[in-house]
C-alpha atoms as a PDB file:
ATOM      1  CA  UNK A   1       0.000   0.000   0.000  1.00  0.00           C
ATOM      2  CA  UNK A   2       2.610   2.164   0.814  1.00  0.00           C
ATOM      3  CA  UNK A   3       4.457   1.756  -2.394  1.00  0.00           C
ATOM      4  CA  UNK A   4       1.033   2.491  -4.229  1.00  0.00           C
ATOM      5  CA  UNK A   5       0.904   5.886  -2.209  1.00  0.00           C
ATOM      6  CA  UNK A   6       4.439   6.739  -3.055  1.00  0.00           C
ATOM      7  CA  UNK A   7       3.919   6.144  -6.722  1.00  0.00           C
ATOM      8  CA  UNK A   8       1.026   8.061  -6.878  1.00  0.00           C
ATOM      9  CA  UNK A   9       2.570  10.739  -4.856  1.00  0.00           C
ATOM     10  CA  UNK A  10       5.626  10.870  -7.748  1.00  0.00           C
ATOM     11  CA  UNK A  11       3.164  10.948 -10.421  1.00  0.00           C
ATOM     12  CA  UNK A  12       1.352  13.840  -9.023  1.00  0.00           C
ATOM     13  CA  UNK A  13       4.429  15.560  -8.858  1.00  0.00           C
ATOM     14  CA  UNK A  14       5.516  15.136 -12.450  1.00  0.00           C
ATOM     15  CA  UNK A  15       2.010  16.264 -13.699  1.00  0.00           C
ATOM     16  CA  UNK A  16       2.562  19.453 -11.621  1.00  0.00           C
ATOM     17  CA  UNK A  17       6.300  20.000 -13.069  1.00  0.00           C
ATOM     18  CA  UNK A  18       4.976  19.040 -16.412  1.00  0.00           C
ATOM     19  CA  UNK A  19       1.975  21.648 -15.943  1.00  0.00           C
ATOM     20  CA  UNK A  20       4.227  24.662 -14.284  1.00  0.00           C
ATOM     21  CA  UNK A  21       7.226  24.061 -16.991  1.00  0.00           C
ATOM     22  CA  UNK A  22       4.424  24.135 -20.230  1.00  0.00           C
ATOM     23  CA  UNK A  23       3.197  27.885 -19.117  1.00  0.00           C
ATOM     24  CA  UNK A  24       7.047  28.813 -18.238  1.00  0.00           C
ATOM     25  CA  UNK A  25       7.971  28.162 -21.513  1.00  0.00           C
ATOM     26  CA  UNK A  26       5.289  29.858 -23.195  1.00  0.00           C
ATOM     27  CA  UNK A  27       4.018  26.619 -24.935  1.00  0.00           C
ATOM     28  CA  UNK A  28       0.975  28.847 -27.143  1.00  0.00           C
ATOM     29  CA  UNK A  29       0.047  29.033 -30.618  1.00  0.00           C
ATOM     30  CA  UNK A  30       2.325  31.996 -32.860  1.00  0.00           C
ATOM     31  CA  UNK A  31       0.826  33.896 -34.940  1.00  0.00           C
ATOM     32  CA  UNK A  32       2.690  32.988 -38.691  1.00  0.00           C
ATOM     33  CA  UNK A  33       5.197  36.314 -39.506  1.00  0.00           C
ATOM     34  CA  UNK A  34       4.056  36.100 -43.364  1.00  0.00           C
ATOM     35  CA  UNK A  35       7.042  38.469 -44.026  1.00  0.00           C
ATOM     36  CA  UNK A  36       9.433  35.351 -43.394  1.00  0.00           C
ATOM     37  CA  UNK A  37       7.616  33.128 -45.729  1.00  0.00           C
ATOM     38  CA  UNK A  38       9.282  32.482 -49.024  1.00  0.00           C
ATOM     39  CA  UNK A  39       7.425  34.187 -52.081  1.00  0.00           C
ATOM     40  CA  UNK A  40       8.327  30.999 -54.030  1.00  0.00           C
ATOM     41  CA  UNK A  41       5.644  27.946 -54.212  1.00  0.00           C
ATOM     42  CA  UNK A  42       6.788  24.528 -53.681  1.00  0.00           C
ATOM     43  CA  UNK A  43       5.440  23.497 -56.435  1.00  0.00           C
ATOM     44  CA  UNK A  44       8.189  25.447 -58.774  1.00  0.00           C
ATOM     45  CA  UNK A  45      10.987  23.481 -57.106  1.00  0.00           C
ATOM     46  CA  UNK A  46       9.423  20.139 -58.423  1.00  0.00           C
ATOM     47  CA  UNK A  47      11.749  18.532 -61.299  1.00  0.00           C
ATOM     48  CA  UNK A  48      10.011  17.636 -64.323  1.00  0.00           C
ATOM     49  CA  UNK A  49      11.286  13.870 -64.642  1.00  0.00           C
ATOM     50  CA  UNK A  50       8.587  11.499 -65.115  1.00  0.00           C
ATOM     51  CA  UNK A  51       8.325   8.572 -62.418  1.00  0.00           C
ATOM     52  CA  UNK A  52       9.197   5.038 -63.077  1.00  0.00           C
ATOM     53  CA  UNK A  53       7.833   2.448 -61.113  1.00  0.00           C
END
């Protein structure tokens, strides 16, 4: 029983660490900074070479 307690007890304490370390390291959605983003599509990168299979 007492080993039950204990165990309980530790993972408590990790889900408290886990929960006061997520909001310490600002773990939230960023807006996207669209003046980062490439100009360039993906798409133009492609090679033209046709796929054998």
């Amino acid at each position: 029983m007492v080993i039950i307690i204990l165990l309980a007890a530790l993972a408590l304490t990790g889900l408290v660490a886990t929960l006061v370390e997520l909001r310490r390291d600002g773990f939230h959605a960023v807006a996207t900074d669209w003046t980062r983003v490439a100009e360039r599509d993906s798409i133009q990168d492609a090679e033209s070479t046709p796929a054998y299979r």
